[in-house]
N, C-alpha and C. Protein backbone atom coordinates (compact mmCIF):
# COMPACT_ATOMS: atom_id res chain seq x y z
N UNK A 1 0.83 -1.19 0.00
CA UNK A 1 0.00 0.00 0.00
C UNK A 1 0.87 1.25 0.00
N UNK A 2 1.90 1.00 0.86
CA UNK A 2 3.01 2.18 0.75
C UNK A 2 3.35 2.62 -0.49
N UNK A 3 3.98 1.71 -1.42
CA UNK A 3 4.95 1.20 -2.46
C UNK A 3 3.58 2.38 -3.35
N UNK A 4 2.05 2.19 -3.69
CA UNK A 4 1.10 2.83 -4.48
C UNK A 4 1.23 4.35 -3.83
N UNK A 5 0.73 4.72 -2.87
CA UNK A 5 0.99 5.78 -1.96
C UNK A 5 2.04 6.88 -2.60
N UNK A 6 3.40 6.50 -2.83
CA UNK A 6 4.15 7.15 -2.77
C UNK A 6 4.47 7.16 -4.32
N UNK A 7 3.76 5.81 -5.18
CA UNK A 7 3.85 6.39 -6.81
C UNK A 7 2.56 7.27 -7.35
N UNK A 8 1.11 7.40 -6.79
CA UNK A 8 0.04 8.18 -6.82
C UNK A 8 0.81 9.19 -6.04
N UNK A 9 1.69 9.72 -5.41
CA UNK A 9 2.58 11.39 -4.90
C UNK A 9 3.31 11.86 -6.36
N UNK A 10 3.96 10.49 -6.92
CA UNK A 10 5.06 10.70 -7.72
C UNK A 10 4.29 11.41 -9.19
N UNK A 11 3.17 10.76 -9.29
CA UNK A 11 2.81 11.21 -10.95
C UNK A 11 1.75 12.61 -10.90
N UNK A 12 0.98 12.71 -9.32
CA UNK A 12 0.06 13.92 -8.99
C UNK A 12 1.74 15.01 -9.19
N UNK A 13 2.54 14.84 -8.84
CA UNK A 13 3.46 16.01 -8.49
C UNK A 13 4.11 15.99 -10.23
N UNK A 14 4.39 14.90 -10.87
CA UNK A 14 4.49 15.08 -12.47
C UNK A 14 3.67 15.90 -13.01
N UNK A 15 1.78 15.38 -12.99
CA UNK A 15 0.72 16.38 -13.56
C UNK A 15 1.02 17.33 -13.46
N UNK A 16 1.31 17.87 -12.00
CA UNK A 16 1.68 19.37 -11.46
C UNK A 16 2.22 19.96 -12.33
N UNK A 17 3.65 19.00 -12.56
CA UNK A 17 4.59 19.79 -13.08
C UNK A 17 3.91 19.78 -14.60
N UNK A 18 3.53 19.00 -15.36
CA UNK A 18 3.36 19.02 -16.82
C UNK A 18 2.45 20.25 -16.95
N UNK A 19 1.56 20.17 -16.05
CA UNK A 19 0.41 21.66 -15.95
C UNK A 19 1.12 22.44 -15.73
N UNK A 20 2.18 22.91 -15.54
CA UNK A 20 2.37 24.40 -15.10
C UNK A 20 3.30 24.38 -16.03
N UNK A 21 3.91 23.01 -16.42
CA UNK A 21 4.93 23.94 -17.99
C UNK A 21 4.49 23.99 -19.28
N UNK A 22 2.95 23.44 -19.15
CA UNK A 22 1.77 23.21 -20.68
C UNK A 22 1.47 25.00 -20.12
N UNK A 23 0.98 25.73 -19.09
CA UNK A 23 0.51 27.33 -18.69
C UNK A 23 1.11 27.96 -19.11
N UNK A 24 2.33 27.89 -18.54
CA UNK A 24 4.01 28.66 -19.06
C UNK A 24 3.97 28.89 -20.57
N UNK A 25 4.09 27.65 -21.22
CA UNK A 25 4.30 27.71 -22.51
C UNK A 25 3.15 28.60 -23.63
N UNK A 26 1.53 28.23 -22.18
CA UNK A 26 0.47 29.09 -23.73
C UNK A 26 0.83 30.45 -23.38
N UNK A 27 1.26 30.82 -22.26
CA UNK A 27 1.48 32.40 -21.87
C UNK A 27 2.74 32.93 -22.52
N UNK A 28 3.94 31.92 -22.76
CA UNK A 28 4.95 32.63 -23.58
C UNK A 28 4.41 33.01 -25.02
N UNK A 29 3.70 31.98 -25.76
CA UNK A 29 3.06 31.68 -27.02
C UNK A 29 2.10 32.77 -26.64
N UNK A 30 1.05 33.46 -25.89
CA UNK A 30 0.57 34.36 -26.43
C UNK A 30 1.47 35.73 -26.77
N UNK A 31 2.43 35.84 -25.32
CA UNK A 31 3.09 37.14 -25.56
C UNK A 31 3.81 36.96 -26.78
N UNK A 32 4.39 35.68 -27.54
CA UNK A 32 4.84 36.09 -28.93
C UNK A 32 4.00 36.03 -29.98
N UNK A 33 3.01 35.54 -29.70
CA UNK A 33 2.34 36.57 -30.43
C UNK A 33 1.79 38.13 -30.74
N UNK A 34 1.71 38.48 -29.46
CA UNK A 34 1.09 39.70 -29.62
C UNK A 34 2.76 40.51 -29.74
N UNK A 35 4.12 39.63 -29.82
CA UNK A 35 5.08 40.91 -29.61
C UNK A 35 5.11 40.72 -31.53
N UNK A 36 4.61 39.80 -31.78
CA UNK A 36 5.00 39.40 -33.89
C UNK A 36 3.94 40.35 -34.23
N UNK A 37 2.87 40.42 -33.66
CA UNK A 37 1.96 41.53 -34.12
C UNK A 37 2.40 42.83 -34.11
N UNK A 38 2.87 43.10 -33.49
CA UNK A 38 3.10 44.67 -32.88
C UNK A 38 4.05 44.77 -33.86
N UNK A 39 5.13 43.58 -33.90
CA UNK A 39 6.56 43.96 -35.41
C UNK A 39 5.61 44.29 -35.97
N UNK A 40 4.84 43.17 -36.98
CA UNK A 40 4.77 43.19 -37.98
C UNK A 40 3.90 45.19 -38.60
N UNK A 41 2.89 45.15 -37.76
CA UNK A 41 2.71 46.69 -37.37
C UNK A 41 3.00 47.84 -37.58
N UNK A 42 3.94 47.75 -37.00
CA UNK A 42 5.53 48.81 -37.05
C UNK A 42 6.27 48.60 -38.34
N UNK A 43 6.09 47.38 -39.04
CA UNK A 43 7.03 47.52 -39.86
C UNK A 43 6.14 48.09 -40.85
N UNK A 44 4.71 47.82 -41.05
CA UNK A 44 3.86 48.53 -41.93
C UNK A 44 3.74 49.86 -41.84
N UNK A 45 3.87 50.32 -40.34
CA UNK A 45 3.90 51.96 -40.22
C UNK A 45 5.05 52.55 -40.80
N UNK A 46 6.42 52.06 -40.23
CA UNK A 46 7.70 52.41 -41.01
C UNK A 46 8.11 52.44 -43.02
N UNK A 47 7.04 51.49 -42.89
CA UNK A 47 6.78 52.05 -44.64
C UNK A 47 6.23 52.53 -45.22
N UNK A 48 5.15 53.13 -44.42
CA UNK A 48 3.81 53.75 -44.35
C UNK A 48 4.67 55.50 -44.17
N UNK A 49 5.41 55.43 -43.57
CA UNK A 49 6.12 56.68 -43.41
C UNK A 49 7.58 56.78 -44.19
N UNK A 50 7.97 56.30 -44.53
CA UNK A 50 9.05 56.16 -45.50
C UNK A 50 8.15 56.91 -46.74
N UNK A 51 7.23 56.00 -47.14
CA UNK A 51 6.75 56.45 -48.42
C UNK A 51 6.01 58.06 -48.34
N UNK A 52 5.29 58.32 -47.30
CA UNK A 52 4.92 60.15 -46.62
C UNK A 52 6.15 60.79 -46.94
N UNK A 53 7.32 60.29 -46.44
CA UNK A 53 8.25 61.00 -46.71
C UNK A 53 9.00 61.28 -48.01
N UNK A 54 8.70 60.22 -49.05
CA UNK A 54 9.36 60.65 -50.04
C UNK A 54 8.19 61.56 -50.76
N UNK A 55 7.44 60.90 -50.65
CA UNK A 55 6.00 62.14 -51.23
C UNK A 55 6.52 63.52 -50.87
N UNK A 56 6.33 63.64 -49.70
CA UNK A 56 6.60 65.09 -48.82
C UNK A 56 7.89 65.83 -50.07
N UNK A 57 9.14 65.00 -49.97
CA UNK A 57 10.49 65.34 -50.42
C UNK A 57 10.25 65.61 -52.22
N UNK A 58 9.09 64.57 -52.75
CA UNK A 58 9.20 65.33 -54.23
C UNK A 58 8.57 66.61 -54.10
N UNK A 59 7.13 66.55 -53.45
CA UNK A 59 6.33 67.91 -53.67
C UNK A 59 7.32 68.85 -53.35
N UNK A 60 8.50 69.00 -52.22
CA UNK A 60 9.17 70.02 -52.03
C UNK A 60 9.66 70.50 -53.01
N UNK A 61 10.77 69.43 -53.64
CA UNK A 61 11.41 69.04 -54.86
C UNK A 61 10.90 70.45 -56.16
N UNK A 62 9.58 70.06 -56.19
CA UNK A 62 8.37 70.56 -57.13
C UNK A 62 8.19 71.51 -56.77
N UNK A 63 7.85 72.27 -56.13
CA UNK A 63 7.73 73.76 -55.59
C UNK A 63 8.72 74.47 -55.46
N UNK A 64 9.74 74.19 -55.18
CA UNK A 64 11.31 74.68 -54.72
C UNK A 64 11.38 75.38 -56.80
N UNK A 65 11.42 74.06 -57.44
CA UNK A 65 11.29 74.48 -59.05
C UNK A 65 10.33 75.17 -59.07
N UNK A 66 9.16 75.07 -58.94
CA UNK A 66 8.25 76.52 -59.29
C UNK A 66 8.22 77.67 -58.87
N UNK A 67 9.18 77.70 -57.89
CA UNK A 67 9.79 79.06 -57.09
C UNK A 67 10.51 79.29 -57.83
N UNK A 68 11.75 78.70 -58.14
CA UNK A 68 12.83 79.09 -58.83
C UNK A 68 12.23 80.12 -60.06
N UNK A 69 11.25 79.14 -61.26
CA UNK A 69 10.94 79.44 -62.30
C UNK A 69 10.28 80.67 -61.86
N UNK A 70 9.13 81.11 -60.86
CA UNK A 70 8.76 81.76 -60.76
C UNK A 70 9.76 83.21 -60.45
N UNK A 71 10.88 83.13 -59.80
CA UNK A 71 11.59 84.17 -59.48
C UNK A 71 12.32 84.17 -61.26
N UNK A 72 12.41 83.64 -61.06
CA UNK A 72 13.50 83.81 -62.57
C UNK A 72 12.89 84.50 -63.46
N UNK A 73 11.42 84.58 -64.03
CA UNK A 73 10.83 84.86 -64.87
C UNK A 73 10.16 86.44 -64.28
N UNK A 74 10.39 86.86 -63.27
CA UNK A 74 10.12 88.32 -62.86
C UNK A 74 11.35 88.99 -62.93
């Protein structure tokens, strides 16, 4: 009866352990997910603003010349 006793301790304290490193693991697995989201995100904003910026840099581009032309021609 001992000999059962102390292997029903041995596999309740295994479950234990398998449960708390099956928890561990969905809680790492959510935070990488939500940290792949947030990249992926950012990386859409960072091109999202790359491209604002070259916009921004021709229109300057473009006006800077229609200034020019414009001074030149008075």
């Amino acid at each position: 009866m001992k000999k059962f006793t102390l292997n029903l301790d041995a596999a309740v304290v295994i479950l234990l352990l398998f449960l708390t490193a099956f928890g561990l693991n969905l809680y790492q697995y959510g935070k990488y997910q939500e940290l792949k989201d947030e990249n992926f995100r950012l990386q859409l904003q960072g091109l999202e603003d790359r491209m604002n910026l070259d916009s921004m840099e021709l229109a300057l581009k473009r006006l800077n010349k229609a200034l020019a032309a414009k001074e030149a021609a008075e």
